[in-house]
C-alpha atoms as a PDB file:
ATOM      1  CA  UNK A   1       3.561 102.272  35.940  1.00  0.00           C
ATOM      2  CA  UNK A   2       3.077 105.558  37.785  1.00  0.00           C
ATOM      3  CA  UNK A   3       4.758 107.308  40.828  1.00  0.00           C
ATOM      4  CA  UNK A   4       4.295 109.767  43.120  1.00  0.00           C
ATOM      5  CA  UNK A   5       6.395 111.870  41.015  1.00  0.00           C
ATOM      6  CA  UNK A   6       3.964 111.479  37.897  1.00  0.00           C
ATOM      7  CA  UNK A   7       1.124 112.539  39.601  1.00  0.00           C
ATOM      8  CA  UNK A   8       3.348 115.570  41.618  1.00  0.00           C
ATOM      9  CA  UNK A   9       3.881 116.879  37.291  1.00  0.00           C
ATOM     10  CA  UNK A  10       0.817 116.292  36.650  1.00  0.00           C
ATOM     11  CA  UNK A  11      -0.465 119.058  39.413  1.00  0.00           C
ATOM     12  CA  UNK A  12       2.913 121.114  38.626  1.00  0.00           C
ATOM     13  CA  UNK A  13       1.933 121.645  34.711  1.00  0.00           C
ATOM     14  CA  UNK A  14      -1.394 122.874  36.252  1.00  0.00           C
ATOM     15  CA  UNK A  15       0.010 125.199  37.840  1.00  0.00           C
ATOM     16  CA  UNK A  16       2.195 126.508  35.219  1.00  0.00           C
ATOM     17  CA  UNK A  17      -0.872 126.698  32.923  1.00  0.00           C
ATOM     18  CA  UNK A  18      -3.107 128.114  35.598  1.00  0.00           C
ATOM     19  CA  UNK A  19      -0.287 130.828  35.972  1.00  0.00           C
ATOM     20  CA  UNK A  20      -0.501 131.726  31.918  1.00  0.00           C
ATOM     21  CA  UNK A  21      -3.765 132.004  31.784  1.00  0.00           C
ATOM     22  CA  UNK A  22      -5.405 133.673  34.403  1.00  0.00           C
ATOM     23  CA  UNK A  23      -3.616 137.195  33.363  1.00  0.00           C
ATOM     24  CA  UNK A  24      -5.397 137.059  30.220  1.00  0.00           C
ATOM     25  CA  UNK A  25      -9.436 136.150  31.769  1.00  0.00           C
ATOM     26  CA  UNK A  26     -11.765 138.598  31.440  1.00  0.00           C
ATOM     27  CA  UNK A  27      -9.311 140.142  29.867  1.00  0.00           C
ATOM     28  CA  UNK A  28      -8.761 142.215  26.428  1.00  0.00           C
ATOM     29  CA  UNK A  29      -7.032 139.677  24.214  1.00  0.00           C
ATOM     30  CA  UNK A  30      -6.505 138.618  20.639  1.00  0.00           C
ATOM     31  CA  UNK A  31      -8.111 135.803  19.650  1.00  0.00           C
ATOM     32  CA  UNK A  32      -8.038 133.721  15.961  1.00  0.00           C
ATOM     33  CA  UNK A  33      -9.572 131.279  13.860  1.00  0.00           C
ATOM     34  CA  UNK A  34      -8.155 128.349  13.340  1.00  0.00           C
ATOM     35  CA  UNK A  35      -9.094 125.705  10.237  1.00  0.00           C
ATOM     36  CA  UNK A  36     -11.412 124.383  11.967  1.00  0.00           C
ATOM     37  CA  UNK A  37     -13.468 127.342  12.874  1.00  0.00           C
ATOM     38  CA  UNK A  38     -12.740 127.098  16.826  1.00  0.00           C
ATOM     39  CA  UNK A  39     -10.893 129.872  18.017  1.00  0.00           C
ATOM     40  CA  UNK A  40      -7.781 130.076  19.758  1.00  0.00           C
ATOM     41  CA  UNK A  41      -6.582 132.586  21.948  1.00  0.00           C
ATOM     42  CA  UNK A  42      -2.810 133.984  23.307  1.00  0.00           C
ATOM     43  CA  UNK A  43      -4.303 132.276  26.682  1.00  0.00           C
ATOM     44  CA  UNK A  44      -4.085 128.878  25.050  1.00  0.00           C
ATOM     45  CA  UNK A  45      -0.881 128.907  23.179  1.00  0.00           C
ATOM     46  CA  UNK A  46       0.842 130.545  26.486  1.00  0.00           C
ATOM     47  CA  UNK A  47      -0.976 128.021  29.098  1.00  0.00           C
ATOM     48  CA  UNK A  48       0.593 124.829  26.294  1.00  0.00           C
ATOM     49  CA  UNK A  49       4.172 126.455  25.847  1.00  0.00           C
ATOM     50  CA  UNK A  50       4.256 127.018  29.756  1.00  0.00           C
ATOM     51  CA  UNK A  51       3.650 123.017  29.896  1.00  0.00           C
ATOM     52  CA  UNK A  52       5.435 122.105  27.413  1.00  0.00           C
ATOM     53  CA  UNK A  53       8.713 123.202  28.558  1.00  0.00           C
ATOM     54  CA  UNK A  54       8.246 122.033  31.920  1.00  0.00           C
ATOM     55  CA  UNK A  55       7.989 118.364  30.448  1.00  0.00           C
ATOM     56  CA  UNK A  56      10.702 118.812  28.237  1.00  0.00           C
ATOM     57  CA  UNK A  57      12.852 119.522  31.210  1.00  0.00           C
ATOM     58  CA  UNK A  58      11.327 117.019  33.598  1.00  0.00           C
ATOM     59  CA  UNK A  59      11.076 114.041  30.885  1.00  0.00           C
ATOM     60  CA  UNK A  60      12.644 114.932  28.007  1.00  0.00           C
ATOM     61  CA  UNK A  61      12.322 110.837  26.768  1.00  0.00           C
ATOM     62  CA  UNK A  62       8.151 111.307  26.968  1.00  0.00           C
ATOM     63  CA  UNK A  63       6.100 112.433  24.190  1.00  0.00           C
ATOM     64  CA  UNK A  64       4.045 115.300  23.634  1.00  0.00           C
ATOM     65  CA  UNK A  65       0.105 115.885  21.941  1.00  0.00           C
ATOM     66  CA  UNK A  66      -0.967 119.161  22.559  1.00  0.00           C
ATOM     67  CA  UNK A  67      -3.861 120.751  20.905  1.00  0.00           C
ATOM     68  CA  UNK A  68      -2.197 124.291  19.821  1.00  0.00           C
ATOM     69  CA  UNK A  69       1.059 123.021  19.243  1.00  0.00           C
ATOM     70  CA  UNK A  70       0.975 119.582  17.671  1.00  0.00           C
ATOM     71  CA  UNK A  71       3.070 116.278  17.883  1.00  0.00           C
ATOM     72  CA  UNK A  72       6.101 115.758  20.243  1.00  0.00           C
ATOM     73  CA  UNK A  73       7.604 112.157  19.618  1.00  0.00           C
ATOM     74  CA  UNK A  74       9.326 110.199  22.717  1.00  0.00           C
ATOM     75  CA  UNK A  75      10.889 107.402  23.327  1.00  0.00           C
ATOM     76  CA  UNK A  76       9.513 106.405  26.820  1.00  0.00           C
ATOM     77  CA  UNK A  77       6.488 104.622  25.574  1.00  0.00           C
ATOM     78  CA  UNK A  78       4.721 107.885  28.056  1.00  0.00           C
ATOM     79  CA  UNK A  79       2.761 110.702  26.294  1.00  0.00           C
ATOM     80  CA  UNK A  80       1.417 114.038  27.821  1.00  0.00           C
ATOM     81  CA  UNK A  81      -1.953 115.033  26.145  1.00  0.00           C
ATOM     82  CA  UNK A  82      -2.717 118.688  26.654  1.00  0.00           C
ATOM     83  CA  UNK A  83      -5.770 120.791  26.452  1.00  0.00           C
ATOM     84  CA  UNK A  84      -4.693 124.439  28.066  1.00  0.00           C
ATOM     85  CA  UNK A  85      -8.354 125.414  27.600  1.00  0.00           C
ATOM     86  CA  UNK A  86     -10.767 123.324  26.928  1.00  0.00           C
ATOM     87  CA  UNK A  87     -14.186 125.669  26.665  1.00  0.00           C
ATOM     88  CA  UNK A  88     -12.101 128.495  24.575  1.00  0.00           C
ATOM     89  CA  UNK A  89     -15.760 129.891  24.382  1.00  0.00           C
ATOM     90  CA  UNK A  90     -16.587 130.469  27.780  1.00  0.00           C
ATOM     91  CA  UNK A  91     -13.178 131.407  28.540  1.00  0.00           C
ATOM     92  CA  UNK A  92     -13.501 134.153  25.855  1.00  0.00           C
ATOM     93  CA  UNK A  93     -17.190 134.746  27.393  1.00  0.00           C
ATOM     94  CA  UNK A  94     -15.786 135.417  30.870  1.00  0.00           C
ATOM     95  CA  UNK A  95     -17.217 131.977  31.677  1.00  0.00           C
ATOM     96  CA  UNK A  96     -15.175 130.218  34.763  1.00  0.00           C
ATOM     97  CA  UNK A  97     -16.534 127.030  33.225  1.00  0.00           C
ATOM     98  CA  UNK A  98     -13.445 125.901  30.948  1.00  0.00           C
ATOM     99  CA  UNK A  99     -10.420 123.590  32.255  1.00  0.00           C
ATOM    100  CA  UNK A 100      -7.120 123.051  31.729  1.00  0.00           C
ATOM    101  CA  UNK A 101      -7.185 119.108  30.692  1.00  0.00           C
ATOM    102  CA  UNK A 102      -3.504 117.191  31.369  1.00  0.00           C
ATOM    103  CA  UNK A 103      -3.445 113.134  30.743  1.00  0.00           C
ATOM    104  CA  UNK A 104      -0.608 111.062  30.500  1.00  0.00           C
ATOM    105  CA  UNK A 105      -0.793 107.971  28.171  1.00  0.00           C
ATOM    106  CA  UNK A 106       1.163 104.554  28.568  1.00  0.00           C
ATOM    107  CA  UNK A 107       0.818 102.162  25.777  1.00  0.00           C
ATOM    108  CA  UNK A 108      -1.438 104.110  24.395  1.00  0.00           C
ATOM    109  CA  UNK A 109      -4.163 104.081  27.599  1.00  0.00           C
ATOM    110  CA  UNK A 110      -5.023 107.153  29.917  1.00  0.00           C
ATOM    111  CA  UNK A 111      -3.082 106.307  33.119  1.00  0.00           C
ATOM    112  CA  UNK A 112      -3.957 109.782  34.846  1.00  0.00           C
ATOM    113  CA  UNK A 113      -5.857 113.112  34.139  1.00  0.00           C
ATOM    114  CA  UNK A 114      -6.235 116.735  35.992  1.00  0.00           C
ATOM    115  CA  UNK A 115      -9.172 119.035  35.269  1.00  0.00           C
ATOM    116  CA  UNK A 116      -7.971 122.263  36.228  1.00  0.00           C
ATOM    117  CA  UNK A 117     -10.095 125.482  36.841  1.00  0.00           C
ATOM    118  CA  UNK A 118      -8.182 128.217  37.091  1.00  0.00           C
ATOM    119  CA  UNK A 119     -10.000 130.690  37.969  1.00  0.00           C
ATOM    120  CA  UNK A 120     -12.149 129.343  40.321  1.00  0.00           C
ATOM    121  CA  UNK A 121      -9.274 127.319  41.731  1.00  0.00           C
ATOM    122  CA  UNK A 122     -11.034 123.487  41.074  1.00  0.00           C
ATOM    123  CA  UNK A 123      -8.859 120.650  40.532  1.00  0.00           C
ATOM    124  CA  UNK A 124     -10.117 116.931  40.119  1.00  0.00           C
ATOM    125  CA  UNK A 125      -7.038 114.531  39.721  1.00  0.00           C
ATOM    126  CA  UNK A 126      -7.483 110.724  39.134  1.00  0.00           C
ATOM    127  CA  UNK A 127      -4.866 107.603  38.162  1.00  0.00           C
ATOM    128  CA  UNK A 128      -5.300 104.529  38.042  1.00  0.00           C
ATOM    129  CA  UNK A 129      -5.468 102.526  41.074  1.00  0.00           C
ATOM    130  CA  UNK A 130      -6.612 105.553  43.090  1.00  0.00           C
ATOM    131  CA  UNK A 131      -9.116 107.742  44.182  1.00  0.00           C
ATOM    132  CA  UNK A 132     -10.185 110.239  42.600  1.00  0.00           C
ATOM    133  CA  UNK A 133      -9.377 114.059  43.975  1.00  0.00           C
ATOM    134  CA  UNK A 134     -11.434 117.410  44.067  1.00  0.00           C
ATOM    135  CA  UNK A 135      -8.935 119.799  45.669  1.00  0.00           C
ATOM    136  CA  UNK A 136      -7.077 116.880  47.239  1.00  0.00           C
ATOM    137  CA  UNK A 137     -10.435 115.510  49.279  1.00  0.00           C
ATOM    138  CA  UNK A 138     -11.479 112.190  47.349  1.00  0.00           C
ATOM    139  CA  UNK A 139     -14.852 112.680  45.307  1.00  0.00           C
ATOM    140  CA  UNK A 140     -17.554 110.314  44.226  1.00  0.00           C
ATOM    141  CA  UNK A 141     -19.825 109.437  41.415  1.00  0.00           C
ATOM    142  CA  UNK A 142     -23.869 109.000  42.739  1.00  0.00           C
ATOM    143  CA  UNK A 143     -26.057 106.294  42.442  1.00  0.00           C
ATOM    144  CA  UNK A 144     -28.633 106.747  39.432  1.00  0.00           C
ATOM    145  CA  UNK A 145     -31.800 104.174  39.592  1.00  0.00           C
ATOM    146  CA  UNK A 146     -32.674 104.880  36.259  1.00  0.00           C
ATOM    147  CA  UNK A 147     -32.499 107.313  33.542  1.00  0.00           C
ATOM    148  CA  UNK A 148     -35.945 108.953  34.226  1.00  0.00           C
ATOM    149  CA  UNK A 149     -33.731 110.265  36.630  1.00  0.00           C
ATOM    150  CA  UNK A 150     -30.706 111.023  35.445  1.00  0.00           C
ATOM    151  CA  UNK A 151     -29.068 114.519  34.200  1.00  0.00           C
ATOM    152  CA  UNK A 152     -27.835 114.529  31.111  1.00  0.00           C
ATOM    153  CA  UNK A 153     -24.829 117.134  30.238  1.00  0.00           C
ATOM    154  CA  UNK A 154     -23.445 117.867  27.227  1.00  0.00           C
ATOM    155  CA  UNK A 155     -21.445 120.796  25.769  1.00  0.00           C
ATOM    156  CA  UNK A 156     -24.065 121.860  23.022  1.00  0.00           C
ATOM    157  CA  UNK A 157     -26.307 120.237  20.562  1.00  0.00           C
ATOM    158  CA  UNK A 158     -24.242 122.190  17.373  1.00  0.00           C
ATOM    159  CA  UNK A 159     -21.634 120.043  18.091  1.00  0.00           C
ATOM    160  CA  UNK A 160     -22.954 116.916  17.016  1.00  0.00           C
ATOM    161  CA  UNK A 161     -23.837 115.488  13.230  1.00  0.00           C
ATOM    162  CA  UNK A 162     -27.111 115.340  12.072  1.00  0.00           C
ATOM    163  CA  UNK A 163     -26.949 111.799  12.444  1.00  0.00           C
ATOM    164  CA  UNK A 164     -25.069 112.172  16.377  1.00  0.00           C
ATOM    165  CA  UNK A 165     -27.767 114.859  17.191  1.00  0.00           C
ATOM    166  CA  UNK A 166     -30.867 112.139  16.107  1.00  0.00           C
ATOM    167  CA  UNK A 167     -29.162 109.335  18.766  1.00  0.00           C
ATOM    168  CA  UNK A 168     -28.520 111.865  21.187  1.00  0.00           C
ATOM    169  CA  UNK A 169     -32.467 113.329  21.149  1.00  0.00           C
ATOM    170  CA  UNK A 170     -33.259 109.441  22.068  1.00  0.00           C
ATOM    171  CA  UNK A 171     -31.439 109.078  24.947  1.00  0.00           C
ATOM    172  CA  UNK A 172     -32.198 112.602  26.090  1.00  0.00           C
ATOM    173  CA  UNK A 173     -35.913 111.916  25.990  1.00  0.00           C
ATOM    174  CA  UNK A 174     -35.073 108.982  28.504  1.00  0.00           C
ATOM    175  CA  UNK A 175     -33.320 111.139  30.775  1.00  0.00           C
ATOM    176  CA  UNK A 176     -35.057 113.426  33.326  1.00  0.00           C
ATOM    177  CA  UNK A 177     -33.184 116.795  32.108  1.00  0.00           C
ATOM    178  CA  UNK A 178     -30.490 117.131  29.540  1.00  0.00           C
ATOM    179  CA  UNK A 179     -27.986 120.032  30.156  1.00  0.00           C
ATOM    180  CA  UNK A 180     -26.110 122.534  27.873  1.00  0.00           C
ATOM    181  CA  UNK A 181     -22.674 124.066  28.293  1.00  0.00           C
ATOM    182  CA  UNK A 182     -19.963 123.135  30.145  1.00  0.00           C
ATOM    183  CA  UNK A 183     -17.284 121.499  28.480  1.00  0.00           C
ATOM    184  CA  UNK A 184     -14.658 119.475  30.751  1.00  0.00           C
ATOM    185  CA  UNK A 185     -15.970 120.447  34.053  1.00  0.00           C
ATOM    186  CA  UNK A 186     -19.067 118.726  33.454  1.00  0.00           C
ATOM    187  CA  UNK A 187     -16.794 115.386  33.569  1.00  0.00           C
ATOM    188  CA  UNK A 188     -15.326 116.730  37.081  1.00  0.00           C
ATOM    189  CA  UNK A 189     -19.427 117.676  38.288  1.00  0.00           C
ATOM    190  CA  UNK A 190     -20.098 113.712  37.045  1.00  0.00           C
ATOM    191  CA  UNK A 191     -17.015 112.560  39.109  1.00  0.00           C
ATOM    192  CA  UNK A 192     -18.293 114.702  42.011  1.00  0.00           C
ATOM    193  CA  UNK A 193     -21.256 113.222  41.919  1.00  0.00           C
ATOM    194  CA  UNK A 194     -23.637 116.188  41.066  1.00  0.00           C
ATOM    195  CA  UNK A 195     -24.593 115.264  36.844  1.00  0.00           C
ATOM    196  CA  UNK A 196     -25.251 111.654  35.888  1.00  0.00           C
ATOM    197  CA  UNK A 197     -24.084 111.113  32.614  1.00  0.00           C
ATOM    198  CA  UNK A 198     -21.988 113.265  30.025  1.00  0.00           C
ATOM    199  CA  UNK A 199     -22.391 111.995  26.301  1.00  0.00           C
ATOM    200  CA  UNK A 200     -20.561 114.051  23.226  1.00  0.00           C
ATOM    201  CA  UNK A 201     -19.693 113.521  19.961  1.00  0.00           C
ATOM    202  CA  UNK A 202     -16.212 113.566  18.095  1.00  0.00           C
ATOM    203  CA  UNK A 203     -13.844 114.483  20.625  1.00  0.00           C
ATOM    204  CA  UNK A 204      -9.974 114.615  19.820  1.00  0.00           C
ATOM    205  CA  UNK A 205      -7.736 112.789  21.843  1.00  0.00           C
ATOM    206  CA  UNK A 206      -6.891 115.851  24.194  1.00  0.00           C
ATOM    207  CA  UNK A 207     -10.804 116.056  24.834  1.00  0.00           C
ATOM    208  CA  UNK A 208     -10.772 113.120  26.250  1.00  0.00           C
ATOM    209  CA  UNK A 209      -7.836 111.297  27.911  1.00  0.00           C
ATOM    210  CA  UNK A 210      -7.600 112.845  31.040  1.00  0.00           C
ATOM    211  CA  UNK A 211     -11.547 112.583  31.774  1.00  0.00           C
ATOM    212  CA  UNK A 212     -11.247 109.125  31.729  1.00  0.00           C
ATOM    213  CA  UNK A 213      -8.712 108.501  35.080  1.00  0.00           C
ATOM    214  CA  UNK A 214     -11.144 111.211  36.985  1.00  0.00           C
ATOM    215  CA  UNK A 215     -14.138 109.431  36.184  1.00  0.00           C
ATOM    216  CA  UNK A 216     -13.538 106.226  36.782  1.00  0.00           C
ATOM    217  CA  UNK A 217     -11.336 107.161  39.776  1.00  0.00           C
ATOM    218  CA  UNK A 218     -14.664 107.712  41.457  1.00  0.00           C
ATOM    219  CA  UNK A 219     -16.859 105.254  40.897  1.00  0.00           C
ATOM    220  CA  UNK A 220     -17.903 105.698  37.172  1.00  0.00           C
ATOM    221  CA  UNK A 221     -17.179 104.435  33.585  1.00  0.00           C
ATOM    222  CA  UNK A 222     -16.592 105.926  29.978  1.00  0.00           C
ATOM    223  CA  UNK A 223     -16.570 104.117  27.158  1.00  0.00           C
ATOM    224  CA  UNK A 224     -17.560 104.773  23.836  1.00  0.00           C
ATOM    225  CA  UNK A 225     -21.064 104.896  22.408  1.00  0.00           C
ATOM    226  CA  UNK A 226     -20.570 100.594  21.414  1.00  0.00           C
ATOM    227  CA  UNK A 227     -19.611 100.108  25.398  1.00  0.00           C
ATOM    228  CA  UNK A 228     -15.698  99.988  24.520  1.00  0.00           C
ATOM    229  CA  UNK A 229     -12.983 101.469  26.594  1.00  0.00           C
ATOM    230  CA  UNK A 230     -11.170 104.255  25.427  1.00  0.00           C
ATOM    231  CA  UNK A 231      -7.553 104.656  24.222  1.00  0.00           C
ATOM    232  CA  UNK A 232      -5.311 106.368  22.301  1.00  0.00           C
ATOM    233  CA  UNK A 233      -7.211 105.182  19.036  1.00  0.00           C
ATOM    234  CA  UNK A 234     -11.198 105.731  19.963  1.00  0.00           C
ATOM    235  CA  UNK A 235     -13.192 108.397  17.384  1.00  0.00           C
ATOM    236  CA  UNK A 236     -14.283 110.410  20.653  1.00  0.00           C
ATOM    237  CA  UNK A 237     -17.607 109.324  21.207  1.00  0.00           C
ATOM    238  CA  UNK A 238     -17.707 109.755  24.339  1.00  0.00           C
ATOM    239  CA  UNK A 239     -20.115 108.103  27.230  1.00  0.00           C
ATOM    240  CA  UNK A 240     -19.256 109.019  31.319  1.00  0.00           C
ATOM    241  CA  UNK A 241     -21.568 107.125  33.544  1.00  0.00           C
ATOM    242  CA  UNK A 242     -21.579 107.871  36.878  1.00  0.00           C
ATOM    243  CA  UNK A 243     -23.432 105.001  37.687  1.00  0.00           C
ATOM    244  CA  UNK A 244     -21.890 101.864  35.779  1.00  0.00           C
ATOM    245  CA  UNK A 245     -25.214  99.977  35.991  1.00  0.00           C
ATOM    246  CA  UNK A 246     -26.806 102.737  33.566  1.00  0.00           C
ATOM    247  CA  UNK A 247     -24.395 102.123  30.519  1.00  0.00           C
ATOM    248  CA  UNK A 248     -25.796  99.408  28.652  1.00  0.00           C
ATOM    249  CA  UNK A 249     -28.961 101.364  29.074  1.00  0.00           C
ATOM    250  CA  UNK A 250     -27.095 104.510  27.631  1.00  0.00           C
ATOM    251  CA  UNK A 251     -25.681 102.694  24.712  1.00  0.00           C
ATOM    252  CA  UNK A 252     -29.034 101.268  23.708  1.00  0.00           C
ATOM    253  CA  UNK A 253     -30.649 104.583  23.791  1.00  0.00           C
ATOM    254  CA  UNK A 254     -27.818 105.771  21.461  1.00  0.00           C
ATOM    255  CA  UNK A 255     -27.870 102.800  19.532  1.00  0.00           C
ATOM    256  CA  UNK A 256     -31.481 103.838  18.441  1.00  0.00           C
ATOM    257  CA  UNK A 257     -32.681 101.991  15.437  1.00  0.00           C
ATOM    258  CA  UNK A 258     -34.402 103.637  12.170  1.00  0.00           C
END
């Protein structure tokens, strides 16, 4: 289902969002509140619109889910998931630790992803049925023996439930350090091989689509906190193993009983 010329967009509509947003890092800017009290900056909605035309003029018959912008229906059975900064925190921090996030969906499954830093000029690029990419040099997830060894990353402990929070304190205290911060790129520092696990809580779709072609493109696995693969449908929570052999431990952890 994809082609050379998939994956050649794929790096093209990081380029064009690279392009819109690097003008603005670091930068004075006006940023807003949206409803669900994340902010949004002119650096998102220009890095989205920059993509989004370049897909409606390359495929106009695929479909469209970007975060700032909404719903684009096709007719393909093909959708492009977009994330033009994922990390709008750091990036408003001066933090070169946000990503661009591009996925493209068929039937509903993530086919291929691109984590794009911009500013630092980082790129991991998986599909299915390859290798995983880190500036065009393949990239692998490590070994992890056990999870008295592993490190744990995840964005930030507000960002889970009360309830999320509880199951996540369990599996951290199994872990041999838990780290915060970081957003995407701490998927494409998992597919690099450098963190062992990532675990979050209610990710949107354009959170998570594209992580999961980089990940397991080198070696790892996400799935949800149950074990199950993730499509078009999951609730976005969100396991990446670098080390298959550790997920059933990782879902029992999570799976912690009263």
């Amino acid at each position: 289902m994809l082609s050379d010329d998939d994956i050649a967009l794929s790096h093209a509509l990081a380029d064009v969002a690279g392009q819109a947003i690097r003008p603005f890092f670091r930068a004075r800017f006006e940023i807003d509140t949206k409803s669900d009290q994340s902010p949004v900056t002119e650096a998102d909605r220009a890095a989205e619109a920059a993509m989004r035309r370049l897909i409606e003029a390359e495929r106009p018959m695929d479909g469209i889910i970007g975060e700032e912008y909404g719903e684009k229906p096709g007719v393909s059975g093909r959708i492009w998931v977009l994330d033009p900064i994922d990390g709008t925190r750091s990036f408003i921090a001066g933090r070169p630790i946000f990503g661009t996030l591009i996925a493209m969906l068929g039937e509903g499954w993530p086919l291929l992803g691109v984590i794009d830093q911009p500013i630092g000029k980082e790129r991991w690029a998986g599909a299915v049925g390859r290798k995983t990419t880190f500036n065009g040099k393949p990239v692998t997830t490590r070994a992890c023996t056990g999870l008295d060894k592993a490190i744990l990353a995840t964005t930030g402990p507000q960002y889970f439930s009360p309830h999320a929070a509880e199951h996540f304190s369990v599996l951290a205290a199994h872990c041999g350090d838990t780290l915060f911060g970081g957003d995407c790129y701490n998927y494409g520092l998992c597919a690099s091989g450098h963190v062992d696990l990532v675990v979050e809580s209610g990710l949107k779709l354009y959170d998570f689509a594209a992580l999961v072609p980089i990940v397991e493109g080198a070696g790892g696995r996400m799935c949800d906190w149950s074990g199950e693969p993730l499509d078009q449908d999951s609730k976005g929570d969100v396991i990446a193993a670098g080390d298959p052999a550790r997920v059933e431990e990782i879902c029992e952890a999570l799976a912690h009983r009263h």
